[in-house]
N, C-alpha and C. Protein backbone atom coordinates (compact mmCIF):
# COMPACT_ATOMS: atom_id res chain seq x y z
N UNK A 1 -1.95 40.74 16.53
CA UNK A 1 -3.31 41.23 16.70
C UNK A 1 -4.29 40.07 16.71
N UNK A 2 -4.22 39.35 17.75
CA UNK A 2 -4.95 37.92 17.79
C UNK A 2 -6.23 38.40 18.25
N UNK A 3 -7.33 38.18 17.41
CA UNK A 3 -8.31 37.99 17.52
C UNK A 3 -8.58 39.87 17.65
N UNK A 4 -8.88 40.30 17.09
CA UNK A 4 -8.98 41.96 16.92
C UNK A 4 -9.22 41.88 15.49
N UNK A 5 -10.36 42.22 15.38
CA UNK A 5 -11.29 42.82 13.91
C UNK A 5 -9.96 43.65 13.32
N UNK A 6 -9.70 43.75 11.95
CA UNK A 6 -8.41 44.28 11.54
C UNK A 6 -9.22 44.64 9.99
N UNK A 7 -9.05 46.34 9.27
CA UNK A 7 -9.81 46.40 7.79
C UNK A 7 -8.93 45.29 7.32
N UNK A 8 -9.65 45.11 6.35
CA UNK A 8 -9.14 44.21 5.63
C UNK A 8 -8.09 44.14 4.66
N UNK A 9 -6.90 43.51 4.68
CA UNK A 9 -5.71 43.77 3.92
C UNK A 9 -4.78 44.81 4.31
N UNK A 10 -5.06 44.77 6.09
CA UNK A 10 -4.41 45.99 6.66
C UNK A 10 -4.18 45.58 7.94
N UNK A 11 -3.56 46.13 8.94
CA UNK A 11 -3.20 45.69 10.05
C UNK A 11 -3.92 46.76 10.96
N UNK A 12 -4.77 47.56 10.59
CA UNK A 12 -5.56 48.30 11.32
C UNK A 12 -6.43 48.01 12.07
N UNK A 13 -6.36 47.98 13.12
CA UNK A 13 -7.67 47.49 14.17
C UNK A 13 -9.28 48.01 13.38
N UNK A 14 -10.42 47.78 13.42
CA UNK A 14 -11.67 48.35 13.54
C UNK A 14 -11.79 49.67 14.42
N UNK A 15 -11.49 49.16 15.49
CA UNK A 15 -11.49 49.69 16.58
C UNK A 15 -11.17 50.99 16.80
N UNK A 16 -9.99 51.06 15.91
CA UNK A 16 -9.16 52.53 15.57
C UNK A 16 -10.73 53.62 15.20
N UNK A 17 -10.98 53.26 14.00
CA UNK A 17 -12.18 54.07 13.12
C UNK A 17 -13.08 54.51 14.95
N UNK A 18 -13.65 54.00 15.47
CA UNK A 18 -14.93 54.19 16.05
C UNK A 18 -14.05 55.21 17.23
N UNK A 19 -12.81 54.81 18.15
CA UNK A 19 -11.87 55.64 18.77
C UNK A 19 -12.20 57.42 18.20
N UNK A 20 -11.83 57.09 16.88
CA UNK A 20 -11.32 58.31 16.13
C UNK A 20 -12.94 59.02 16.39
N UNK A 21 -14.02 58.03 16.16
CA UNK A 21 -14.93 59.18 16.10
C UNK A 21 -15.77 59.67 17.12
N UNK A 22 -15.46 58.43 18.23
CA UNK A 22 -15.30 59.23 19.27
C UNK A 22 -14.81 60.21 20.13
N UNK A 23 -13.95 60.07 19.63
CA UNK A 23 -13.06 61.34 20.40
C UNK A 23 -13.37 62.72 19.82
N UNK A 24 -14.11 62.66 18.57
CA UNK A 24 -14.73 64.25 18.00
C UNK A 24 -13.88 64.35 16.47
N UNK A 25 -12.91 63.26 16.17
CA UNK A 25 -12.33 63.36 14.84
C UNK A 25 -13.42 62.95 13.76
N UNK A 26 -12.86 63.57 12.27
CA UNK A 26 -13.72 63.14 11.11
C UNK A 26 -13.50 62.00 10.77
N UNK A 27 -13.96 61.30 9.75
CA UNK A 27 -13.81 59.87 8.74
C UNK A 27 -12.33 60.38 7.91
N UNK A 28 -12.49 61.62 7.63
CA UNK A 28 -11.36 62.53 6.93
C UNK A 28 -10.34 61.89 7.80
N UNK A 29 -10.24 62.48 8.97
CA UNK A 29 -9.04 62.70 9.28
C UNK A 29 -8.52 61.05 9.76
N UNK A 30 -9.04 60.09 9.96
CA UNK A 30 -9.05 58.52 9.95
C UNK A 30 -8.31 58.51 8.62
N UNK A 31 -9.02 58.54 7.76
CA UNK A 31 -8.35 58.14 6.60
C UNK A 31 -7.15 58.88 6.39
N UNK A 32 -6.47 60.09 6.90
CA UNK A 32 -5.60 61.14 6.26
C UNK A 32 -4.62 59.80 7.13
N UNK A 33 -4.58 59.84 8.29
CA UNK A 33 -4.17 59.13 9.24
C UNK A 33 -4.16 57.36 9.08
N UNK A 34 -3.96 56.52 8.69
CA UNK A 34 -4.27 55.41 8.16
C UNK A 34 -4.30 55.33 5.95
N UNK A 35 -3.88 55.81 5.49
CA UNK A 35 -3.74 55.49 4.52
C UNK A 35 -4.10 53.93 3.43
N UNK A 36 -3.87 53.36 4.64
CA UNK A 36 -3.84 51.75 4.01
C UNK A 36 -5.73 51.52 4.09
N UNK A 37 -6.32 52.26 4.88
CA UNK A 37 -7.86 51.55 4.93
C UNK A 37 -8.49 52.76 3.61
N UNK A 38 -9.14 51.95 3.08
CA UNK A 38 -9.96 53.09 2.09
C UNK A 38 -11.05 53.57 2.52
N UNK A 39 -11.06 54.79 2.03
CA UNK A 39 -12.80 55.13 2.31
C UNK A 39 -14.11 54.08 2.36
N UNK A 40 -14.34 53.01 0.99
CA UNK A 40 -15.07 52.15 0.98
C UNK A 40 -15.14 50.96 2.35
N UNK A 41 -14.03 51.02 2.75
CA UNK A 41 -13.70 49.82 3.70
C UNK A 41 -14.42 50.67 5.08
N UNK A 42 -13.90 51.63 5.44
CA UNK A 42 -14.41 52.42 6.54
C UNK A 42 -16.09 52.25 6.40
N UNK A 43 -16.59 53.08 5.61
CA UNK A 43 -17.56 53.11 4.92
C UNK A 43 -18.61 51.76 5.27
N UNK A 44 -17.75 50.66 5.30
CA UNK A 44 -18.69 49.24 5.09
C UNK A 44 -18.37 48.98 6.51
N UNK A 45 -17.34 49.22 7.37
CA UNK A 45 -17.05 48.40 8.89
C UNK A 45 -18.55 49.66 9.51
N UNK A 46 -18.57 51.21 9.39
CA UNK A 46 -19.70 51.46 9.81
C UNK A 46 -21.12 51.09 9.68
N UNK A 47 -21.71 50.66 8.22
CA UNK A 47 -22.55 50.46 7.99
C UNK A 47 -22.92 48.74 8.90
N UNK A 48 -21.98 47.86 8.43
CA UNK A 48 -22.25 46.52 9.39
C UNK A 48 -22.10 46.63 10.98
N UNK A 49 -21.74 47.97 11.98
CA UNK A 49 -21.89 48.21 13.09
C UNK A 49 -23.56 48.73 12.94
N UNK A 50 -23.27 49.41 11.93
CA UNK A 50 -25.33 50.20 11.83
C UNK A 50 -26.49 48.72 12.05
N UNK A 51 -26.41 48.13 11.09
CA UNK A 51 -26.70 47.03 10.77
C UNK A 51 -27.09 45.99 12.06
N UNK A 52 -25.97 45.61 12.66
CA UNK A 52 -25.70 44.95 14.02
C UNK A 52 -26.73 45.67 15.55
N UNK A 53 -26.06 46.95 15.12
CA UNK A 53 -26.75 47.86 16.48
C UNK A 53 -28.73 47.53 15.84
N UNK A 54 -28.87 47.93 14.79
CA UNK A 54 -30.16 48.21 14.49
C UNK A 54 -30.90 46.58 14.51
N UNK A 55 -29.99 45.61 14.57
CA UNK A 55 -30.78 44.13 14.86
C UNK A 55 -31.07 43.67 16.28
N UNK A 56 -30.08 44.57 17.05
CA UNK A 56 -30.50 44.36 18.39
C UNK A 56 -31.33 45.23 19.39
N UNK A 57 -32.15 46.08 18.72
CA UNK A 57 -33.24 47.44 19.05
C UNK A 57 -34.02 46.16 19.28
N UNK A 58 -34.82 46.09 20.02
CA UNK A 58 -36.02 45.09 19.99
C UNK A 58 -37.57 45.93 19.41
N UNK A 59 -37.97 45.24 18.88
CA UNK A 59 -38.82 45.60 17.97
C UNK A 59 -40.07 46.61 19.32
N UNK A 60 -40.32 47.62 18.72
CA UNK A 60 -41.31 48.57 19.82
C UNK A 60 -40.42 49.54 20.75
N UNK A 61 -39.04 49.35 21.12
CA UNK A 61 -38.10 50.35 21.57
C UNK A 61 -37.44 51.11 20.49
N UNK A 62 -37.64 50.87 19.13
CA UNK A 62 -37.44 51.94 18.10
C UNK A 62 -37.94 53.35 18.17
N UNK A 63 -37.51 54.35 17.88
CA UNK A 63 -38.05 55.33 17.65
C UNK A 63 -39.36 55.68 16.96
N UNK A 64 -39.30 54.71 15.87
CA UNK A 64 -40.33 54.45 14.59
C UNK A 64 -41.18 53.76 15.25
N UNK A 65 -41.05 52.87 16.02
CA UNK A 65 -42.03 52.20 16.62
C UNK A 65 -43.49 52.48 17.57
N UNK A 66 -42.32 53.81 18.00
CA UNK A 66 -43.10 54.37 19.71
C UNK A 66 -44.57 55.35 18.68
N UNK A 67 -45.62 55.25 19.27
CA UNK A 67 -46.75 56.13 18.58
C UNK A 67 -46.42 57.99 19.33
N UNK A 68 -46.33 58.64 18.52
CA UNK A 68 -46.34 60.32 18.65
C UNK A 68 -46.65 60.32 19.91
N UNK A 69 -46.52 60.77 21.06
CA UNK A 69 -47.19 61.51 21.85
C UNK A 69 -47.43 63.13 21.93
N UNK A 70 -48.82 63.50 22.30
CA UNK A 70 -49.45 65.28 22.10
C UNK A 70 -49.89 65.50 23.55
N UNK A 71 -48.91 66.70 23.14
CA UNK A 71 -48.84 67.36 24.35
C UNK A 71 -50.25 68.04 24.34
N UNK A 72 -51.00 67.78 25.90
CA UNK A 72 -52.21 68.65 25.50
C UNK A 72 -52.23 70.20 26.36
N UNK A 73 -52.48 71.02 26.25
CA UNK A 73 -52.54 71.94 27.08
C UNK A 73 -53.36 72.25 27.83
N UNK A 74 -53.47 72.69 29.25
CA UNK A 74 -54.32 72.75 30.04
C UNK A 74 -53.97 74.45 30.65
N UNK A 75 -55.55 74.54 30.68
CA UNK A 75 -55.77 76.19 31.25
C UNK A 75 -56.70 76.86 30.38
C-alpha cells in the first residue's frame, strides 16, 4: 500500500471509510466491517477531511459568509 493514507496501526486504506459512506453505509457498519480501525480513529480521519475541506472554502463562498437574501413580494 505505497503511498495510500492507511488508519493507523492498520492496513486499512482511509479511503475505505469515505467509499463506505458514500455508497449510503453507516460509520456502524465500517466499523462492524473493519474491526482493526476504532471508532476514535474513524472519528479523527473525518474530522481532519472536515478541517482540510473547510480551509479550502475561500473566505465569502461560505455559507456563513453570504448576507440573507429576502425575498420581496410583488403584487
Amino acid at each position: 500500500m505505497h503511498g495510500v493514507p492507511v488508519f493507523r496501526g492498520t492496513r486499512v486504506p482511509v479511503q475505505t471509510l469515505f467509499d463506505y459512506l458514500e455508497g449510503g453505509e453507516t460509520l456502524e457498519n465500517f466499523l462492524e466491517g473493519f474491526p482493526t480501525v476504532s471508532r476514535a480513529l474513524a472519528l479523527q480521519a473525518l474530522e481532519e477531511a472536515k478541517q482540510l475541506l473547510l480551509a479550502r472554502v475561500p473566505v465569502g463562498n461560505r455559507q456563513a459568509d453570504r448576507p440573507a437574501r429576502v425575498r420581496q413580494r410583488t403584487g
